[in-house]
PDB file of N, CA and C in Angstrom:
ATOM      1  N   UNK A   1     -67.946-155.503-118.409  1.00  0.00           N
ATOM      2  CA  UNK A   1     -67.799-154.793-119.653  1.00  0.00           C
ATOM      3  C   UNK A   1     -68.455-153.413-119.529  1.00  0.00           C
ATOM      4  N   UNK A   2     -68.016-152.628-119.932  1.00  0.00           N
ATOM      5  CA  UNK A   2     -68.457-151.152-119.905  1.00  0.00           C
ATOM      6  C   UNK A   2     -69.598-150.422-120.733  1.00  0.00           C
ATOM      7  N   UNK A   3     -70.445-149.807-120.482  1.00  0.00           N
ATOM      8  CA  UNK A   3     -71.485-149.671-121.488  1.00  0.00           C
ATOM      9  C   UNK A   3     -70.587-148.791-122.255  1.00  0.00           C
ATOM     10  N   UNK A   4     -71.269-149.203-123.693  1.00  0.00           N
ATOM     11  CA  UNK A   4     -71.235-148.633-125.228  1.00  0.00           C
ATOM     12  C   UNK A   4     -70.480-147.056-124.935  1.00  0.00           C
ATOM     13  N   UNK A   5     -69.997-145.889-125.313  1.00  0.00           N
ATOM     14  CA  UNK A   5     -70.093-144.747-125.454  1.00  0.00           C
ATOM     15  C   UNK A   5     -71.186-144.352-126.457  1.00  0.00           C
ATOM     16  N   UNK A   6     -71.747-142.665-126.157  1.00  0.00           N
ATOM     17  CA  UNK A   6     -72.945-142.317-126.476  1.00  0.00           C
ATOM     18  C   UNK A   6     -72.145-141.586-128.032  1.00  0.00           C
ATOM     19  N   UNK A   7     -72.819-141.432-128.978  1.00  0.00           N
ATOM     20  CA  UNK A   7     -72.133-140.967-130.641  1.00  0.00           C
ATOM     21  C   UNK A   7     -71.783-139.399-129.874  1.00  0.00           C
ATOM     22  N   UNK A   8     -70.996-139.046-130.070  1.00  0.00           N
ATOM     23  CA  UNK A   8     -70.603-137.670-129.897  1.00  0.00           C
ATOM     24  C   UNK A   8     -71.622-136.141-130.069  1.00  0.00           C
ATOM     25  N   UNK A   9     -72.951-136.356-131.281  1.00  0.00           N
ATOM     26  CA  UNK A   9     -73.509-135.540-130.821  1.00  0.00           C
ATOM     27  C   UNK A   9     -74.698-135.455-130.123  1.00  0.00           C
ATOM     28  N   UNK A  10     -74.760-136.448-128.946  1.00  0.00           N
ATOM     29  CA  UNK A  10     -75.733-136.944-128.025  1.00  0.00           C
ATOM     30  C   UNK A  10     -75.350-136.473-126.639  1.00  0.00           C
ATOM     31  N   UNK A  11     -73.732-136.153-126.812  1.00  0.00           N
ATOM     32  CA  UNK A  11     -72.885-135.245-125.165  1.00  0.00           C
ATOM     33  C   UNK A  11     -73.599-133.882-125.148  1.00  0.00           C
ATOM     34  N   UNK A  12     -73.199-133.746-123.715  1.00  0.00           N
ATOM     35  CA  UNK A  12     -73.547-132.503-123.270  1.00  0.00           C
ATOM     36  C   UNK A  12     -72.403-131.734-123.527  1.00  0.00           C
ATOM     37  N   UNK A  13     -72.224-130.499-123.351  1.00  0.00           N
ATOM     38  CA  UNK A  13     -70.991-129.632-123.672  1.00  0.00           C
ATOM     39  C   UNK A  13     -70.049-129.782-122.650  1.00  0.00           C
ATOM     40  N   UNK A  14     -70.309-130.456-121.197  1.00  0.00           N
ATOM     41  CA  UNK A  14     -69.085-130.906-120.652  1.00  0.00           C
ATOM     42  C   UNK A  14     -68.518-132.163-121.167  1.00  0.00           C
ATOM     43  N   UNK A  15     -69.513-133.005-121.074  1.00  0.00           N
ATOM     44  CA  UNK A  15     -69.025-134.324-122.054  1.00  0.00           C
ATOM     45  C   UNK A  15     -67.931-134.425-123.050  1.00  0.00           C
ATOM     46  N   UNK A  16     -68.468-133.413-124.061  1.00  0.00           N
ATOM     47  CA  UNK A  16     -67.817-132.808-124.883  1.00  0.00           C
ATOM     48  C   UNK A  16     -66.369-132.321-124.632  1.00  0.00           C
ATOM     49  N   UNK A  17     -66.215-131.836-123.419  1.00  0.00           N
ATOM     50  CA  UNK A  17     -65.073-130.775-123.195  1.00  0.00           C
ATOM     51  C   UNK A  17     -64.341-132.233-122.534  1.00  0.00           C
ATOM     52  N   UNK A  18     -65.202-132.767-121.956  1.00  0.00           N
ATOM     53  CA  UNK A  18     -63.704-134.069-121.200  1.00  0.00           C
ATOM     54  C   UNK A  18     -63.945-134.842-122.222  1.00  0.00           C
ATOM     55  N   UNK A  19     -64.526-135.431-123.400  1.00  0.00           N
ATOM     56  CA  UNK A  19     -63.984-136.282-124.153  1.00  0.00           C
ATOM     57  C   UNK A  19     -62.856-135.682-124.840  1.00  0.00           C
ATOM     58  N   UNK A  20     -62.557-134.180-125.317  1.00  0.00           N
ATOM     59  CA  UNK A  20     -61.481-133.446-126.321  1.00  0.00           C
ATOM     60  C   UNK A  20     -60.738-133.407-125.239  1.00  0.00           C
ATOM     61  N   UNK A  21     -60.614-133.452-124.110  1.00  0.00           N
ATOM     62  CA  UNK A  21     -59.347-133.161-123.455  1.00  0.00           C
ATOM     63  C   UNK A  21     -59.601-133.836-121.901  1.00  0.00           C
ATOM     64  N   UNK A  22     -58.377-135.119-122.305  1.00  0.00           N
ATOM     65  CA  UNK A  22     -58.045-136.172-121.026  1.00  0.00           C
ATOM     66  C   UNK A  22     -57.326-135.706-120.305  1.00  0.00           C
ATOM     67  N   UNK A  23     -56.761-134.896-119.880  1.00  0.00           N
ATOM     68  CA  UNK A  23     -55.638-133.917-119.067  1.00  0.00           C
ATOM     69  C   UNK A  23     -56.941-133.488-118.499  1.00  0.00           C
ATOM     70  N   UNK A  24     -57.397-132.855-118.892  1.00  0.00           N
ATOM     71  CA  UNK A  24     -58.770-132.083-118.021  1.00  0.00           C
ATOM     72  C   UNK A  24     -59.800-133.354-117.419  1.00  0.00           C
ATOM     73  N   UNK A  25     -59.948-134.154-117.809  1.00  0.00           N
ATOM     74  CA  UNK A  25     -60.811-135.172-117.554  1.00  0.00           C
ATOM     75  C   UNK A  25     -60.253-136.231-115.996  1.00  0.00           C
ATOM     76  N   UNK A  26     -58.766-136.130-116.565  1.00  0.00           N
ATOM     77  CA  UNK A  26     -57.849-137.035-115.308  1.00  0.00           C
ATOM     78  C   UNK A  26     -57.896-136.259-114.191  1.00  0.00           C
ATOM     79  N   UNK A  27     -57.751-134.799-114.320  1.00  0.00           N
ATOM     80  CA  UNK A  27     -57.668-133.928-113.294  1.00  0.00           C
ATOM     81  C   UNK A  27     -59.105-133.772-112.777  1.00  0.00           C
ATOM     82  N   UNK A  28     -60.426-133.363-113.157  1.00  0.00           N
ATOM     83  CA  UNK A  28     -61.463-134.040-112.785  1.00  0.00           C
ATOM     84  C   UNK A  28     -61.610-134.850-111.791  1.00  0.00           C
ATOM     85  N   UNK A  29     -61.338-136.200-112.458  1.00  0.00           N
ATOM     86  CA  UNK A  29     -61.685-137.413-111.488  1.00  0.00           C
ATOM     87  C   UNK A  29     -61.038-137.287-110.315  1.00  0.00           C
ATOM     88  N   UNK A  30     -59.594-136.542-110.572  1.00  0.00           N
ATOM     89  CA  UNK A  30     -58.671-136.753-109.397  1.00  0.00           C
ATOM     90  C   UNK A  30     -59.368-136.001-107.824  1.00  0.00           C
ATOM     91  N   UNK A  31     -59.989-134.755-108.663  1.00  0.00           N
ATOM     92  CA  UNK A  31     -60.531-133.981-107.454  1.00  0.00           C
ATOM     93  C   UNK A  31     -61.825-134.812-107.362  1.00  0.00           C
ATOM     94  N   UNK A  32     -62.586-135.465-107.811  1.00  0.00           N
ATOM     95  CA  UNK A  32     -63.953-136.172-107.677  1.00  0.00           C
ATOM     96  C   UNK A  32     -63.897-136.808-106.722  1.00  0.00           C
ATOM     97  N   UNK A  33     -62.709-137.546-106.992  1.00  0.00           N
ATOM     98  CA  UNK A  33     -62.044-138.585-106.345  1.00  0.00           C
ATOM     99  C   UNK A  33     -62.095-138.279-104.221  1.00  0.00           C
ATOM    100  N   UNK A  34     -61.241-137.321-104.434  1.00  0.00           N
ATOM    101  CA  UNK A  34     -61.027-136.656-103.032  1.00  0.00           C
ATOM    102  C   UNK A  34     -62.597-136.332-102.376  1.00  0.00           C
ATOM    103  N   UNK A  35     -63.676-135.363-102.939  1.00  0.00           N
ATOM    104  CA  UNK A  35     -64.348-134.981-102.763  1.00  0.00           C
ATOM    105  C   UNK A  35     -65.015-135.930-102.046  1.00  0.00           C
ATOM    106  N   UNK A  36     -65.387-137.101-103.038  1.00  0.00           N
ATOM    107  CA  UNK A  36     -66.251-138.548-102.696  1.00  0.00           C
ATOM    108  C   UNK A  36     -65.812-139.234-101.662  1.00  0.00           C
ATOM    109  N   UNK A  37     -64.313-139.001-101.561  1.00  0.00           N
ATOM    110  CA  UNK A  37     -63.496-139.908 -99.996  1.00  0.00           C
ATOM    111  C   UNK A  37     -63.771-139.289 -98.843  1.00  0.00           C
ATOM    112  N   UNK A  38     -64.354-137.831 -98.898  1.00  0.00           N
ATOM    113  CA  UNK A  38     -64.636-137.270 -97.501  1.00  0.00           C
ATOM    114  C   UNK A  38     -65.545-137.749 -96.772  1.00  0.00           C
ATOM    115  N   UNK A  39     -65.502-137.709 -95.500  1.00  0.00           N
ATOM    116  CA  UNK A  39     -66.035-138.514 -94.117  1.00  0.00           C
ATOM    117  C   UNK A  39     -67.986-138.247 -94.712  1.00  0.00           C
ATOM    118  N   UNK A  40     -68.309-136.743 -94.786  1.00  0.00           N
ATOM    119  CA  UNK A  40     -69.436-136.161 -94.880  1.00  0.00           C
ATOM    120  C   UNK A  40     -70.386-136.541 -96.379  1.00  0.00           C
ATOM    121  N   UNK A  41     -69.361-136.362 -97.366  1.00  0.00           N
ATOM    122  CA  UNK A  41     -69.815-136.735 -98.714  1.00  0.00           C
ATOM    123  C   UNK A  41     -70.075-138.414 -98.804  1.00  0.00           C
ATOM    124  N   UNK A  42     -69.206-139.239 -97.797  1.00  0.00           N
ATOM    125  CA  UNK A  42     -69.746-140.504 -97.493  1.00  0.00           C
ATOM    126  C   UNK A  42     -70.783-141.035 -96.624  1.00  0.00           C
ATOM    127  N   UNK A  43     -71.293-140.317 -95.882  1.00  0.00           N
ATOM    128  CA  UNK A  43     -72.291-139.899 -94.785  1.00  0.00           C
ATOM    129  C   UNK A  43     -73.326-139.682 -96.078  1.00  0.00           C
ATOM    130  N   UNK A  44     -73.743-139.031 -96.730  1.00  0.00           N
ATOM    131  CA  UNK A  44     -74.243-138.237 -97.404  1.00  0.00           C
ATOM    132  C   UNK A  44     -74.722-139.462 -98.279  1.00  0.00           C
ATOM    133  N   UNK A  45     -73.997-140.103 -98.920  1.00  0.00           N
ATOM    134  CA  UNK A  45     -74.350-140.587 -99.970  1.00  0.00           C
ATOM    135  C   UNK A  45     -74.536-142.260 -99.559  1.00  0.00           C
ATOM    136  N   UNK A  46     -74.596-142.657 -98.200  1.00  0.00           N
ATOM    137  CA  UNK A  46     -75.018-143.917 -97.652  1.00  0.00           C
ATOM    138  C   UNK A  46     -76.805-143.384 -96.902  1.00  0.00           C
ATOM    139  N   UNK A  47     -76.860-142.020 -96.711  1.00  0.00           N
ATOM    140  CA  UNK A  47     -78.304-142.146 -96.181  1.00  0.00           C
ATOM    141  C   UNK A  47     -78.905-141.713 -97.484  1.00  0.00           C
ATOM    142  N   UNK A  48     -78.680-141.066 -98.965  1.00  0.00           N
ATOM    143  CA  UNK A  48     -79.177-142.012-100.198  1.00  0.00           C
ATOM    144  C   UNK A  48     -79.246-142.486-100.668  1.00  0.00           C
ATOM    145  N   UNK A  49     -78.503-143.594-100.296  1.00  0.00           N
ATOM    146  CA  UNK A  49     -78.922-145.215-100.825  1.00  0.00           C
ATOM    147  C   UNK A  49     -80.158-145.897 -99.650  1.00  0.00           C
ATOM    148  N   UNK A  50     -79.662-145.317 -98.826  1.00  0.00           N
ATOM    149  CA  UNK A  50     -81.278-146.056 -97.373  1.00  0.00           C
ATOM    150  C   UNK A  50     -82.125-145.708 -97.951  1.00  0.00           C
ATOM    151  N   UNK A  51     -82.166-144.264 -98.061  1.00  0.00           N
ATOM    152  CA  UNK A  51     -83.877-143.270 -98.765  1.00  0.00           C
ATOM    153  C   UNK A  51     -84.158-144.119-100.188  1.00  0.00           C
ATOM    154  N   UNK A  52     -83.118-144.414-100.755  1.00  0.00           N
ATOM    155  CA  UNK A  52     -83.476-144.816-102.117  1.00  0.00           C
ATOM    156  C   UNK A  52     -84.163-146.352-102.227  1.00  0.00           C
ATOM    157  N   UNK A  53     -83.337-147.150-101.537  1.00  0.00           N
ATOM    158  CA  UNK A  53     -84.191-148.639-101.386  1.00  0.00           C
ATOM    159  C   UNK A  53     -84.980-148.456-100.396  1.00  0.00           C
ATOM    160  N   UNK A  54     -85.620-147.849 -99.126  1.00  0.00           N
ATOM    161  CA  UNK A  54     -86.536-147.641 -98.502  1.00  0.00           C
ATOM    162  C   UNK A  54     -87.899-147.049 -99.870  1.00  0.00           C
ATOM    163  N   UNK A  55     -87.421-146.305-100.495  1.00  0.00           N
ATOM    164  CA  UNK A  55     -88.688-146.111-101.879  1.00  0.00           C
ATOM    165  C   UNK A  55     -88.879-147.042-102.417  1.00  0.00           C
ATOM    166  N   UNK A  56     -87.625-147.781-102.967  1.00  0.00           N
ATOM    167  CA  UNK A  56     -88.212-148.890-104.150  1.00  0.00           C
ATOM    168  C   UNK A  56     -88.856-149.706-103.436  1.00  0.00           C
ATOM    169  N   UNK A  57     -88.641-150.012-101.897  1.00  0.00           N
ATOM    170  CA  UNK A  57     -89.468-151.409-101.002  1.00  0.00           C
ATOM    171  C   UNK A  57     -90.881-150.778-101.436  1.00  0.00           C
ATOM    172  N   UNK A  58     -91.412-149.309-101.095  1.00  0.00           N
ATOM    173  CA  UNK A  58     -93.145-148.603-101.096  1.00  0.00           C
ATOM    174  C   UNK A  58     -93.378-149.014-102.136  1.00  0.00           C
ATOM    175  N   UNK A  59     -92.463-149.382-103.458  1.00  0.00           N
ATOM    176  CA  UNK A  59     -92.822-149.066-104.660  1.00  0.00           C
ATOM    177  C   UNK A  59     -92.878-147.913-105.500  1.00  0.00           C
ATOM    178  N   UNK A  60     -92.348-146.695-105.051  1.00  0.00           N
ATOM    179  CA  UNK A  60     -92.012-145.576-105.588  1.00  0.00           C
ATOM    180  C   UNK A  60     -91.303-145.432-106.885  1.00  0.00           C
ATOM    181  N   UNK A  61     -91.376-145.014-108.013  1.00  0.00           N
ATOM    182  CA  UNK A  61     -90.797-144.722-108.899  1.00  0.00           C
ATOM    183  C   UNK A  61     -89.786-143.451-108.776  1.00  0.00           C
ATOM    184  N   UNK A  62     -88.642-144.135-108.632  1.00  0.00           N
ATOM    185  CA  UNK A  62     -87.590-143.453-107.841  1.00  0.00           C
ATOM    186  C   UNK A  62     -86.910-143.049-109.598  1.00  0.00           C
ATOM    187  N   UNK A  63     -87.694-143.254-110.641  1.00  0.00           N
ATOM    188  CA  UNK A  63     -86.448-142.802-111.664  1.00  0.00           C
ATOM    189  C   UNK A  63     -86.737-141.468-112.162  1.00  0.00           C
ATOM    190  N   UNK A  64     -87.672-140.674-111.594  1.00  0.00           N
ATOM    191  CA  UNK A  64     -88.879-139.389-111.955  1.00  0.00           C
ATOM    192  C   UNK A  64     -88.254-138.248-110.855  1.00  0.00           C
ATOM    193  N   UNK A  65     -87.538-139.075-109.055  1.00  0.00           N
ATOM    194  CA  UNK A  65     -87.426-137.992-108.349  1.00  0.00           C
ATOM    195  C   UNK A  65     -86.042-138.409-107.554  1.00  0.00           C
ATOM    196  N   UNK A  66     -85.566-136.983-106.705  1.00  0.00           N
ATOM    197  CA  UNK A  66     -84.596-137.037-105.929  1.00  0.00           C
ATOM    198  C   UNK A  66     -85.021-136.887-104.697  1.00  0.00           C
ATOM    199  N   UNK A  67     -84.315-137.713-103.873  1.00  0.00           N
ATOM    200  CA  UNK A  67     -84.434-136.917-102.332  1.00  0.00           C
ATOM    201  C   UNK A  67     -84.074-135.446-102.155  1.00  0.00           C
ATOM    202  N   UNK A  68     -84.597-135.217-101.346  1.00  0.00           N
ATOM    203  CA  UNK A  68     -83.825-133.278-101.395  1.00  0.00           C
ATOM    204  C   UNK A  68     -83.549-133.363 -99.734  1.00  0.00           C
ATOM    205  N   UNK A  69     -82.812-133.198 -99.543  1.00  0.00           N
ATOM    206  CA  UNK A  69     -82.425-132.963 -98.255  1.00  0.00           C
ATOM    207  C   UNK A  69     -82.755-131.714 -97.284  1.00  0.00           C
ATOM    208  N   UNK A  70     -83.140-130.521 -97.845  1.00  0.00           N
ATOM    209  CA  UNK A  70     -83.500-129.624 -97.491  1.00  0.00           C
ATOM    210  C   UNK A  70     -84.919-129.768 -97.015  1.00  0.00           C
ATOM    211  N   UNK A  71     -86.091-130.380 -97.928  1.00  0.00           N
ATOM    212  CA  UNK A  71     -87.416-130.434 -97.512  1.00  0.00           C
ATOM    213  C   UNK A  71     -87.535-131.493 -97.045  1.00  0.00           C
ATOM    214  N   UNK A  72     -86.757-132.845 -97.000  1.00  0.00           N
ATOM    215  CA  UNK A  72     -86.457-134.414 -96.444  1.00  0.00           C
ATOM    216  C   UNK A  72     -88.123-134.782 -96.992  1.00  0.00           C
ATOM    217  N   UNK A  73     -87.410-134.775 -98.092  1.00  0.00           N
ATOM    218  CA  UNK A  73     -88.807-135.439 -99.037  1.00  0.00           C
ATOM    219  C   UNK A  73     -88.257-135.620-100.839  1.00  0.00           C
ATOM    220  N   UNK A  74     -89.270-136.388-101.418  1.00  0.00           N
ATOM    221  CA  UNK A  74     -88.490-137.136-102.417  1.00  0.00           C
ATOM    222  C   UNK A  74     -89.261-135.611-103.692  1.00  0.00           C
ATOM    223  N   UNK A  75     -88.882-135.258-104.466  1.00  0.00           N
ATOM    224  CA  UNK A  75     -89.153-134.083-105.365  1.00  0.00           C
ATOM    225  C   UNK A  75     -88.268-134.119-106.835  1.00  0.00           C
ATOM    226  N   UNK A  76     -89.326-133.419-107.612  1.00  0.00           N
ATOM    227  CA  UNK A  76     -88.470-133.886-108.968  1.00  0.00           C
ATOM    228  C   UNK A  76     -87.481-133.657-109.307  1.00  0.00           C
ATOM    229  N   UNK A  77     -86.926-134.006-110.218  1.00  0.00           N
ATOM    230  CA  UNK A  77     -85.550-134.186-110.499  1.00  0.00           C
ATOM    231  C   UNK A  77     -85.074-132.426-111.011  1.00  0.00           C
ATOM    232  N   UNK A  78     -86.004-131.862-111.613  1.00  0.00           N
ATOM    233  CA  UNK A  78     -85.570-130.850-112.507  1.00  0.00           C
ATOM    234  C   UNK A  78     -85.837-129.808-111.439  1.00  0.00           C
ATOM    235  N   UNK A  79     -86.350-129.832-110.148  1.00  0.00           N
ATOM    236  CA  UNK A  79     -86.485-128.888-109.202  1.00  0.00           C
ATOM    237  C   UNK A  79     -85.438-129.128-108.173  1.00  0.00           C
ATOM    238  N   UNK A  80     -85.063-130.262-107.699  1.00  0.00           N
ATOM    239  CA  UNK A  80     -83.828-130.673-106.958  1.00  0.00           C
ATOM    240  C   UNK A  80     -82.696-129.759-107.650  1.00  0.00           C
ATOM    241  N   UNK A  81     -82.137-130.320-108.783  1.00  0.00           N
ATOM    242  CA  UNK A  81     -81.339-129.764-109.350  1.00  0.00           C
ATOM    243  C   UNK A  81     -81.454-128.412-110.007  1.00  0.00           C
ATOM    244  N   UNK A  82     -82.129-127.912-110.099  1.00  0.00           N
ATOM    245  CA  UNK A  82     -82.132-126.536-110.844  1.00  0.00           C
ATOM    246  C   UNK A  82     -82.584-125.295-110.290  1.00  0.00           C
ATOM    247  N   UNK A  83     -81.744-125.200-108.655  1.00  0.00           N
ATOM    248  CA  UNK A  83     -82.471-123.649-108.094  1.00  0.00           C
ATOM    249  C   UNK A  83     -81.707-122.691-107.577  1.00  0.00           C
ATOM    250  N   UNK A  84     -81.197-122.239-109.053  1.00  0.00           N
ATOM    251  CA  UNK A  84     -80.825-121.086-109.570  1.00  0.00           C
ATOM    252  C   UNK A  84     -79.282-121.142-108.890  1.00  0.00           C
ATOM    253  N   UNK A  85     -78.728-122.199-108.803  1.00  0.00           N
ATOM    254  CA  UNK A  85     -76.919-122.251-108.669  1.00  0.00           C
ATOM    255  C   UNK A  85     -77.054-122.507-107.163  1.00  0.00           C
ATOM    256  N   UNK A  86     -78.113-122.582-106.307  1.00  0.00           N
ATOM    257  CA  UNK A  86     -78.045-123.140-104.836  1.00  0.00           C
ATOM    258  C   UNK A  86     -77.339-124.184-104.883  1.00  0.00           C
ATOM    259  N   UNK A  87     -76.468-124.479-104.266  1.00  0.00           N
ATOM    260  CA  UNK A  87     -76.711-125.961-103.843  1.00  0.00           C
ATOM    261  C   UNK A  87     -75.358-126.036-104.454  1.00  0.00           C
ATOM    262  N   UNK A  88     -74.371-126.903-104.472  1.00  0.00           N
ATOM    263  CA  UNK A  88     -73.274-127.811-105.392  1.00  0.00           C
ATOM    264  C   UNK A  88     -72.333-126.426-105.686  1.00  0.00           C
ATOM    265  N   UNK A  89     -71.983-126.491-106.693  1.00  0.00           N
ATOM    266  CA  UNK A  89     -70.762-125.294-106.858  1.00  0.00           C
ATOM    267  C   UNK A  89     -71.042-123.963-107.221  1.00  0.00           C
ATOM    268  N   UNK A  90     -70.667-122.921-106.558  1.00  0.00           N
ATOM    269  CA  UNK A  90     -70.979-121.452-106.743  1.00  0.00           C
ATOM    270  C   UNK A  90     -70.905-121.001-108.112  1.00  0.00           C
ATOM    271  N   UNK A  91     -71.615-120.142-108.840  1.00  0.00           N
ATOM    272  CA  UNK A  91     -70.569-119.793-110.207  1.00  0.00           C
ATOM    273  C   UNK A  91     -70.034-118.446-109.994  1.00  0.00           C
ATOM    274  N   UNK A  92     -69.024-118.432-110.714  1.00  0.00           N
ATOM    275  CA  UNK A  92     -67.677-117.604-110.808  1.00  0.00           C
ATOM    276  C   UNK A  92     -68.136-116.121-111.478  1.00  0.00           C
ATOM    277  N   UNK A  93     -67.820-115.481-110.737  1.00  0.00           N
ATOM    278  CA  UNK A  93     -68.155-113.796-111.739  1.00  0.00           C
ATOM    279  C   UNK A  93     -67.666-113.651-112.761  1.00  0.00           C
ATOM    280  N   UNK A  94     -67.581-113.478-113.578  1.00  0.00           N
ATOM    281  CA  UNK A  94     -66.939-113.271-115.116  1.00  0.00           C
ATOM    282  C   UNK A  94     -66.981-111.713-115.140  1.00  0.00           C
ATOM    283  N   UNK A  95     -64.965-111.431-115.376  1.00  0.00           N
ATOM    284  CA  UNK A  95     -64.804-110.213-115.096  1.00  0.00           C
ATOM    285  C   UNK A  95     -64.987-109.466-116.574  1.00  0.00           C
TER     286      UNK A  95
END
């Protein structure tokens, strides 16, 4: 069974944008889809599941941090993700 959906003003503004529009949401997954089937992105995401149950065996509270691959060390979540558009998808110049 699928968990609950979250009340609508608890989304984030993408949330938002793929719950108002399933055409955009199908097309999404479709490329997600591809992305996740690649040889490297599967490579990728089997040596963080090792790193990840290799923590929970120490006892690490793995729900506070990410692995970072760059420093090959476990670091918080809001510094993993947030340095300054590194990392994941470029953003677009706005002409």
């Amino acid at each position: 069974m699928p968990p609950k959906k979250k009340p609508y003003n608890q989304l984030s503004e993408s949330a938002k944008f793929f719950r108002n529009n399933p055409k955009a949401r199908k097309r999404k997954n479709a490329i997600s889809k591809k992305v996740n089937a690649r040889p490297e992105q599967r490579k990728k995401r089997v040596e963080l599941q090792a790193k990840r149950r290799a923590s929970k065996k120490r006892g690490v509270d793995t729900s506070k941090s990410d692995y970072d691959h760059s420093v090959g060390r476990r670091v918080s979540i809001k510094k993993n993700r947030g340095r300054r558009g590194e990392g994941g998808r470029k953003k677009r110049k706005r002409k």
